[in-house]
PDB file of N, CA and C in Angstrom:
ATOM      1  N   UNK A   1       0.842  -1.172   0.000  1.00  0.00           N
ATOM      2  CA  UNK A   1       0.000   0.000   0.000  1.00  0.00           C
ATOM      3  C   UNK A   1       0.889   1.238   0.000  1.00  0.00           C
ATOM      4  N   UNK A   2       0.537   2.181  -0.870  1.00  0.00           N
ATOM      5  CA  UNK A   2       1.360   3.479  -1.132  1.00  0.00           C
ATOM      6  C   UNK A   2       0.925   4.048   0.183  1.00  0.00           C
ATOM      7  N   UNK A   3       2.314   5.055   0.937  1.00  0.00           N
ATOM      8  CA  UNK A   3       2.133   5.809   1.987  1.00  0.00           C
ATOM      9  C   UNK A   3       1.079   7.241   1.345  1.00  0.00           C
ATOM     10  N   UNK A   4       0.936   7.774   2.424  1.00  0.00           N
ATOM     11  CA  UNK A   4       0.485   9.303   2.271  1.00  0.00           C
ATOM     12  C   UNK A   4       1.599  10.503   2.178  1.00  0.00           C
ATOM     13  N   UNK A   5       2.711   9.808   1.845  1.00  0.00           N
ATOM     14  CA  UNK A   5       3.944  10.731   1.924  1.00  0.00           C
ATOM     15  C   UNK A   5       4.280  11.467   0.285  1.00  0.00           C
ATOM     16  N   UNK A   6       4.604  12.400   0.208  1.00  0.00           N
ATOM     17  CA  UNK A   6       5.348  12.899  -1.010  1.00  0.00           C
ATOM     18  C   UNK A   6       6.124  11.578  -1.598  1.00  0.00           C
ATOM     19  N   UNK A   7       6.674  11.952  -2.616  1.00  0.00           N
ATOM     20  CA  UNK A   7       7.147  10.940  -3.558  1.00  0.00           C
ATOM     21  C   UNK A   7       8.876  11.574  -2.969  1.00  0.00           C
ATOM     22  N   UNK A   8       9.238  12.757  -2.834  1.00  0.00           N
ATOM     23  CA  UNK A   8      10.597  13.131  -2.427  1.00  0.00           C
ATOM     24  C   UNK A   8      10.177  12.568  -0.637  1.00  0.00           C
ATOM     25  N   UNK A   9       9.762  13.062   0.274  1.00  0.00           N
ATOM     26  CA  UNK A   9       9.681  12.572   1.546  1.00  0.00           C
ATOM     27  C   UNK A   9       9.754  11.137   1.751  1.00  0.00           C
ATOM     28  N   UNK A  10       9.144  10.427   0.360  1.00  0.00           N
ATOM     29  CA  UNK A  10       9.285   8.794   0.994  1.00  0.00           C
ATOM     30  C   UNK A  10      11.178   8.725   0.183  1.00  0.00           C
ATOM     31  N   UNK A  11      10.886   9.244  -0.666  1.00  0.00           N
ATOM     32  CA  UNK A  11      12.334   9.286  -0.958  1.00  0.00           C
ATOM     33  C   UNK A  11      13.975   9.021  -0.424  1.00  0.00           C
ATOM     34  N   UNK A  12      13.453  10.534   0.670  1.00  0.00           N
ATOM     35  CA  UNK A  12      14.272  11.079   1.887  1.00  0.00           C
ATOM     36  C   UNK A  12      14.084   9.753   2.789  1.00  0.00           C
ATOM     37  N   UNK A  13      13.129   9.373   2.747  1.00  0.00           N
ATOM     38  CA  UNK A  13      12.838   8.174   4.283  1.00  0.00           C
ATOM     39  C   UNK A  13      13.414   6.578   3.607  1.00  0.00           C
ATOM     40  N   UNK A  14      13.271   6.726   2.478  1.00  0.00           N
ATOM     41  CA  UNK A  14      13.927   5.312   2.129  1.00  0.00           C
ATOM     42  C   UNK A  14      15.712   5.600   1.997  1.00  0.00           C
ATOM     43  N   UNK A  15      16.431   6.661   1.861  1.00  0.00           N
ATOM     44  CA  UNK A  15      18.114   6.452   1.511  1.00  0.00           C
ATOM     45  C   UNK A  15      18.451   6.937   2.776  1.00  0.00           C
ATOM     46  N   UNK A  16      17.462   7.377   3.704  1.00  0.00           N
ATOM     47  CA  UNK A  16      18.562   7.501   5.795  1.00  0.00           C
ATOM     48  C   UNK A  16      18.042   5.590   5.954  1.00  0.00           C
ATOM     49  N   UNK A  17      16.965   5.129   5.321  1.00  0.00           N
ATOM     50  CA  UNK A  17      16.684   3.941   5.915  1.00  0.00           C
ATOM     51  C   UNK A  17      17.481   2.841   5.159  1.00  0.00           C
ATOM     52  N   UNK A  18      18.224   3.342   3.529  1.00  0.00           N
ATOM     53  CA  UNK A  18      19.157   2.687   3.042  1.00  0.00           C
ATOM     54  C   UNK A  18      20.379   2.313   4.073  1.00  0.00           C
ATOM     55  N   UNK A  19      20.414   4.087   4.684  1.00  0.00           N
ATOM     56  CA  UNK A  19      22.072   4.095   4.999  1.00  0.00           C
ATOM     57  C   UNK A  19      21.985   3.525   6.114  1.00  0.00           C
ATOM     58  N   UNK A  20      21.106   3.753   7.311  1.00  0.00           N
ATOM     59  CA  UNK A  20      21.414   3.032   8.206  1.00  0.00           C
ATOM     60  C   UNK A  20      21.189   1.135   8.896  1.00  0.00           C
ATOM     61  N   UNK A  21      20.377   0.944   7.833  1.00  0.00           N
ATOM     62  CA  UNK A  21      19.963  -0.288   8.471  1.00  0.00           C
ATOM     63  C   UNK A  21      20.782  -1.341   8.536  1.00  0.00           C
ATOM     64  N   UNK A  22      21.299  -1.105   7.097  1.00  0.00           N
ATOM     65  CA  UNK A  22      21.840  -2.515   6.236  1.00  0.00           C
ATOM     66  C   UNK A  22      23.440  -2.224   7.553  1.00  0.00           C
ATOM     67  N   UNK A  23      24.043  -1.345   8.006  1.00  0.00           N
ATOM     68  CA  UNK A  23      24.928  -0.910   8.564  1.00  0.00           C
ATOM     69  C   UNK A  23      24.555  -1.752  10.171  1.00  0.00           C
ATOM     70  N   UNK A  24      23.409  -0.857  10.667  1.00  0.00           N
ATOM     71  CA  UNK A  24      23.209  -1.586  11.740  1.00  0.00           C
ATOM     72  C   UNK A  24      22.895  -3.185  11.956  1.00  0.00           C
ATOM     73  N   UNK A  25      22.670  -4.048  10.911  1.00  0.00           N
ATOM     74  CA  UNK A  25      22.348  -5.705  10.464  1.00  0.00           C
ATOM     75  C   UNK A  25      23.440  -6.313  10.262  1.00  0.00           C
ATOM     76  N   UNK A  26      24.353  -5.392  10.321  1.00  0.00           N
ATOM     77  CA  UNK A  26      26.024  -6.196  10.300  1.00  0.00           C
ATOM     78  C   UNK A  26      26.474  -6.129  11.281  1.00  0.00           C
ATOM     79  N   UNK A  27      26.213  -5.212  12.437  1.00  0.00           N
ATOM     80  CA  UNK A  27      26.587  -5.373  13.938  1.00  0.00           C
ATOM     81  C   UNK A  27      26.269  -6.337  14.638  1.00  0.00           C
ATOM     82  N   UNK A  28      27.174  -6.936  15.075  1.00  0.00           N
ATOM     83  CA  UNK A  28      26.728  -8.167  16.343  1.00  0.00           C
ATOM     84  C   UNK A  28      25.574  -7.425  17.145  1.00  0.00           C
ATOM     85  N   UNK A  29      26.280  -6.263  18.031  1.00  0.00           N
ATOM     86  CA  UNK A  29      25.773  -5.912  18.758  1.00  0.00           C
ATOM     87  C   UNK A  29      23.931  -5.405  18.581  1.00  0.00           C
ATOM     88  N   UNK A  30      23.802  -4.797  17.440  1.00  0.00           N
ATOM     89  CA  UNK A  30      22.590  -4.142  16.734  1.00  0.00           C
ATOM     90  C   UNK A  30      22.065  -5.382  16.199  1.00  0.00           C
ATOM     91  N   UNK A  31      22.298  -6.190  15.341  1.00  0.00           N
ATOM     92  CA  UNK A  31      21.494  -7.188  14.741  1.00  0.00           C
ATOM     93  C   UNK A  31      20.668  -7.788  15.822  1.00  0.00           C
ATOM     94  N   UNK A  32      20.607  -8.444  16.303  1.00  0.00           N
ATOM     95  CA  UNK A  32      19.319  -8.987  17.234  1.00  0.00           C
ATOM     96  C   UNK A  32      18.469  -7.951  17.674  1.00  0.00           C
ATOM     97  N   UNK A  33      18.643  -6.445  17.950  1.00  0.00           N
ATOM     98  CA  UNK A  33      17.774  -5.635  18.402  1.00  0.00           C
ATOM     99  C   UNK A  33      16.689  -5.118  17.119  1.00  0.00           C
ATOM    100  N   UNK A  34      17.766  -5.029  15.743  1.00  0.00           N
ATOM    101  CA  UNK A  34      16.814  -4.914  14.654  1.00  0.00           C
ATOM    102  C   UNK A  34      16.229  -5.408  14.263  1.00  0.00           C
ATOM    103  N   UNK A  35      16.654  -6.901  14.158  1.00  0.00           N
ATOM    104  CA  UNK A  35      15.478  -7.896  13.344  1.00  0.00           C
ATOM    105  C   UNK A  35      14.458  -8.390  14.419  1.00  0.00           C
ATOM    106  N   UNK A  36      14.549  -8.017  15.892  1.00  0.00           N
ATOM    107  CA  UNK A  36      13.374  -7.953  16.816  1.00  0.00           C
ATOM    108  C   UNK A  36      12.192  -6.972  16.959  1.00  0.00           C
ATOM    109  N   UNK A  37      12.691  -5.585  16.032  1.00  0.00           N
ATOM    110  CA  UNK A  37      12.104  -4.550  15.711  1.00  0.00           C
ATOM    111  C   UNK A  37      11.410  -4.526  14.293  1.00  0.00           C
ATOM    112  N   UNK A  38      11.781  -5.840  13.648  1.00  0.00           N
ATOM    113  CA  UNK A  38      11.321  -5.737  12.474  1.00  0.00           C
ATOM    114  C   UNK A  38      12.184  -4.961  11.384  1.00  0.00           C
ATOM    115  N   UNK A  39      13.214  -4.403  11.383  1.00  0.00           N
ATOM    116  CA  UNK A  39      13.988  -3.514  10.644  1.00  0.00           C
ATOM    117  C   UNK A  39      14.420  -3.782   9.182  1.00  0.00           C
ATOM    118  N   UNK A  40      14.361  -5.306   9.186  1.00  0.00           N
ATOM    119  CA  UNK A  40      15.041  -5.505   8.231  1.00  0.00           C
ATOM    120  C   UNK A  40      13.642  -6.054   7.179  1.00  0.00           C
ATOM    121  N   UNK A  41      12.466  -6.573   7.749  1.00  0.00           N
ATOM    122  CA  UNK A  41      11.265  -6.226   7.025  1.00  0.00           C
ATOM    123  C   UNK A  41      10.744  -4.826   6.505  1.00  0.00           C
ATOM    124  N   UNK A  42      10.823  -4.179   7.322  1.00  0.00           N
ATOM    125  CA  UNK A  42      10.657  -2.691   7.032  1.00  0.00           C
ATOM    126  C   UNK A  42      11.339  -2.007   6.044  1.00  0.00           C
ATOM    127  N   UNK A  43      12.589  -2.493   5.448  1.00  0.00           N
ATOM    128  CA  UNK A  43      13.626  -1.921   4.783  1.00  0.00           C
ATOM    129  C   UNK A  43      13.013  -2.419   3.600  1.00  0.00           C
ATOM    130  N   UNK A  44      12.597  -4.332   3.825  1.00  0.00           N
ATOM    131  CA  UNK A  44      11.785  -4.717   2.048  1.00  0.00           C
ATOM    132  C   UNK A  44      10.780  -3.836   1.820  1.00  0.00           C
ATOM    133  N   UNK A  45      10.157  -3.394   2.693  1.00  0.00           N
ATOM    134  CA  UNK A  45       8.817  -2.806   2.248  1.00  0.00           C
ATOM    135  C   UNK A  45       8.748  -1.892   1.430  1.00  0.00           C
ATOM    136  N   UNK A  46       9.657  -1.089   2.447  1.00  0.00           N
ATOM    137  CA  UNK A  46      10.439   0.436   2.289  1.00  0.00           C
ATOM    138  C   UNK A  46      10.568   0.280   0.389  1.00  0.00           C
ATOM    139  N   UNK A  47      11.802  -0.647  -0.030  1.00  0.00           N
ATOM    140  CA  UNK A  47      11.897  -0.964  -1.181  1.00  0.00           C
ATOM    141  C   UNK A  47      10.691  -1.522  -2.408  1.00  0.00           C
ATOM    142  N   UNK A  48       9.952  -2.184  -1.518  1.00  0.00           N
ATOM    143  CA  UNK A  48       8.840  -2.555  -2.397  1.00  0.00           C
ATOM    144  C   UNK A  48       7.778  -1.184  -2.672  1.00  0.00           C
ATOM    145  N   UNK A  49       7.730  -0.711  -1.709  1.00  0.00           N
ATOM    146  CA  UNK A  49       6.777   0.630  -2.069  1.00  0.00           C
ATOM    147  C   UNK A  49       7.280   1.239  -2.621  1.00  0.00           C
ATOM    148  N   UNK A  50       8.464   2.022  -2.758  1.00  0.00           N
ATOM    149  CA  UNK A  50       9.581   2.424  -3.943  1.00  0.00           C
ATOM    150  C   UNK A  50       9.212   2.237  -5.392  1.00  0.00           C
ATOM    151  N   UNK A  51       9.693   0.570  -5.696  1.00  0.00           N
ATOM    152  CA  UNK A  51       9.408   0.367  -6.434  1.00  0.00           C
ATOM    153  C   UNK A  51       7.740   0.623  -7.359  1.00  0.00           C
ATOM    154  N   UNK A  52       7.075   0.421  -6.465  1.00  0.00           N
ATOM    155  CA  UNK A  52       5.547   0.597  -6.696  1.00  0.00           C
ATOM    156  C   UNK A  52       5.284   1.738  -7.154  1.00  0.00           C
ATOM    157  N   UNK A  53       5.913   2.970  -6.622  1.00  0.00           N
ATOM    158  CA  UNK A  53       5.811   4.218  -6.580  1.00  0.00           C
ATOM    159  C   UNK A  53       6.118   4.664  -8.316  1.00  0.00           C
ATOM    160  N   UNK A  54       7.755   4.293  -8.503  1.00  0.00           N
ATOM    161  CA  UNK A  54       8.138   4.563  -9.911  1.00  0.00           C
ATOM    162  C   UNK A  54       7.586   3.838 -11.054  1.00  0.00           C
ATOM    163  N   UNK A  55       6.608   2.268 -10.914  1.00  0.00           N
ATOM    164  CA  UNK A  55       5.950   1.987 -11.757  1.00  0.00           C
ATOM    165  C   UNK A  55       4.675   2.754 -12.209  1.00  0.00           C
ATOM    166  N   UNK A  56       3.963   3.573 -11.100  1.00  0.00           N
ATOM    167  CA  UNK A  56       2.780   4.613 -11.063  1.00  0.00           C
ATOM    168  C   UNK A  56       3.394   5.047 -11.646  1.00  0.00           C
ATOM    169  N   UNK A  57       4.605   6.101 -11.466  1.00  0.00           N
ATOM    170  CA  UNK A  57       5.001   7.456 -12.165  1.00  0.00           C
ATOM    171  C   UNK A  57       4.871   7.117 -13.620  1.00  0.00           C
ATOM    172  N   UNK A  58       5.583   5.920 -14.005  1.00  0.00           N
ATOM    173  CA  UNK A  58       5.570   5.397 -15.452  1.00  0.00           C
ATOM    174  C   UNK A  58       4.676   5.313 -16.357  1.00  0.00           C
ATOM    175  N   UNK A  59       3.645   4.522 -15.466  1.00  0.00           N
ATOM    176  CA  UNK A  59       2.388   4.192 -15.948  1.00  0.00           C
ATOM    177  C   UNK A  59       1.798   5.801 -16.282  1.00  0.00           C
ATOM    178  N   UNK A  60       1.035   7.051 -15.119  1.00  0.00           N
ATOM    179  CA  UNK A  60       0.848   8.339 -15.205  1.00  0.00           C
ATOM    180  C   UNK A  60       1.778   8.774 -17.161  1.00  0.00           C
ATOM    181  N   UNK A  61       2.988   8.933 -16.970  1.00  0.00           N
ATOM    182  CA  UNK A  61       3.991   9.576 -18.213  1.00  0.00           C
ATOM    183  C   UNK A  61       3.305   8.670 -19.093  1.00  0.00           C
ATOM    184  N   UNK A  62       3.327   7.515 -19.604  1.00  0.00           N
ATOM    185  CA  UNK A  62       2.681   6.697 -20.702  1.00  0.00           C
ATOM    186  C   UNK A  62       1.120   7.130 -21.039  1.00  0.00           C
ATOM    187  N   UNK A  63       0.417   7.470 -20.024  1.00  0.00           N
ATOM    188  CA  UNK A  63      -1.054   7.865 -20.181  1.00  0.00           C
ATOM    189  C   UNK A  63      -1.099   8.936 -20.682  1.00  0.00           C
ATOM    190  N   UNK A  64      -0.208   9.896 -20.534  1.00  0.00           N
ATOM    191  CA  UNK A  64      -0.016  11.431 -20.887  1.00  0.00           C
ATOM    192  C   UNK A  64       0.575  11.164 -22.314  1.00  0.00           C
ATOM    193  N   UNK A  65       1.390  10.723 -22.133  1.00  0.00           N
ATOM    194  CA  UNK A  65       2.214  10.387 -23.811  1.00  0.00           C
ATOM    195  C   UNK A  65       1.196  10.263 -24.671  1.00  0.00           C
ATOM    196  N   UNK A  66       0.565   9.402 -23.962  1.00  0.00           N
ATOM    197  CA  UNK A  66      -0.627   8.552 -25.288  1.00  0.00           C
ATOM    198  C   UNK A  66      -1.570   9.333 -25.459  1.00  0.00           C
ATOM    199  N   UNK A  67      -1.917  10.449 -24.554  1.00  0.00           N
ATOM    200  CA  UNK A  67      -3.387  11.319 -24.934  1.00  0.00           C
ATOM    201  C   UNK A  67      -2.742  12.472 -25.993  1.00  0.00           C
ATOM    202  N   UNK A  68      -1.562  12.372 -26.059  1.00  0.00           N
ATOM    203  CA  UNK A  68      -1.192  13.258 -26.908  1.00  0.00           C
ATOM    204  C   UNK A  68      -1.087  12.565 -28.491  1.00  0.00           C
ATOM    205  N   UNK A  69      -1.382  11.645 -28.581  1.00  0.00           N
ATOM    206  CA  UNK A  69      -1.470  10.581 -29.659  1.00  0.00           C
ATOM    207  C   UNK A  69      -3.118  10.711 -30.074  1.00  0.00           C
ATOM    208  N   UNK A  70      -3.677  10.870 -28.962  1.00  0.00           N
ATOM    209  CA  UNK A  70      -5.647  10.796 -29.716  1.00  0.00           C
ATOM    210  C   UNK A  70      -5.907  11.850 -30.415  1.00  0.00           C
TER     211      UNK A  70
END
């Protein structure tokens, strides 16, 4: 499910959640506290809604393209 966030705000929230997670999942110390928090699910999501996001945008530009074709 797409957030209610800007397309730059989820942006911003997916590359601090790039930089820090994958960082903190290599720590002894941090790994068990993250993947008890769910962190490292959150990060697929993070990515899957991403992705979701730039297939809309695509889809939107192709619809526009094409009305300029009728």
């Amino acid at each position: 499910m797409i957030s209610k966030l800007s397309d730059r705000a989820f942006k911003e929230r997916l590359d601090r959640a790039e930089l820090c997670i994958p960082a903190l999942l290599e720590s002894e110390y941090y790994r068990p506290i993250m993947l008890a928090k769910g962190r490292d699910v959150e990060l697929q999501e993070l990515r899957a809604e991403w992705r979701e996001r730039q297939e809309r945008a695509r889809a939107r530009r192709l619809r526009y393209e094409a009305s300029f074709a009728d």
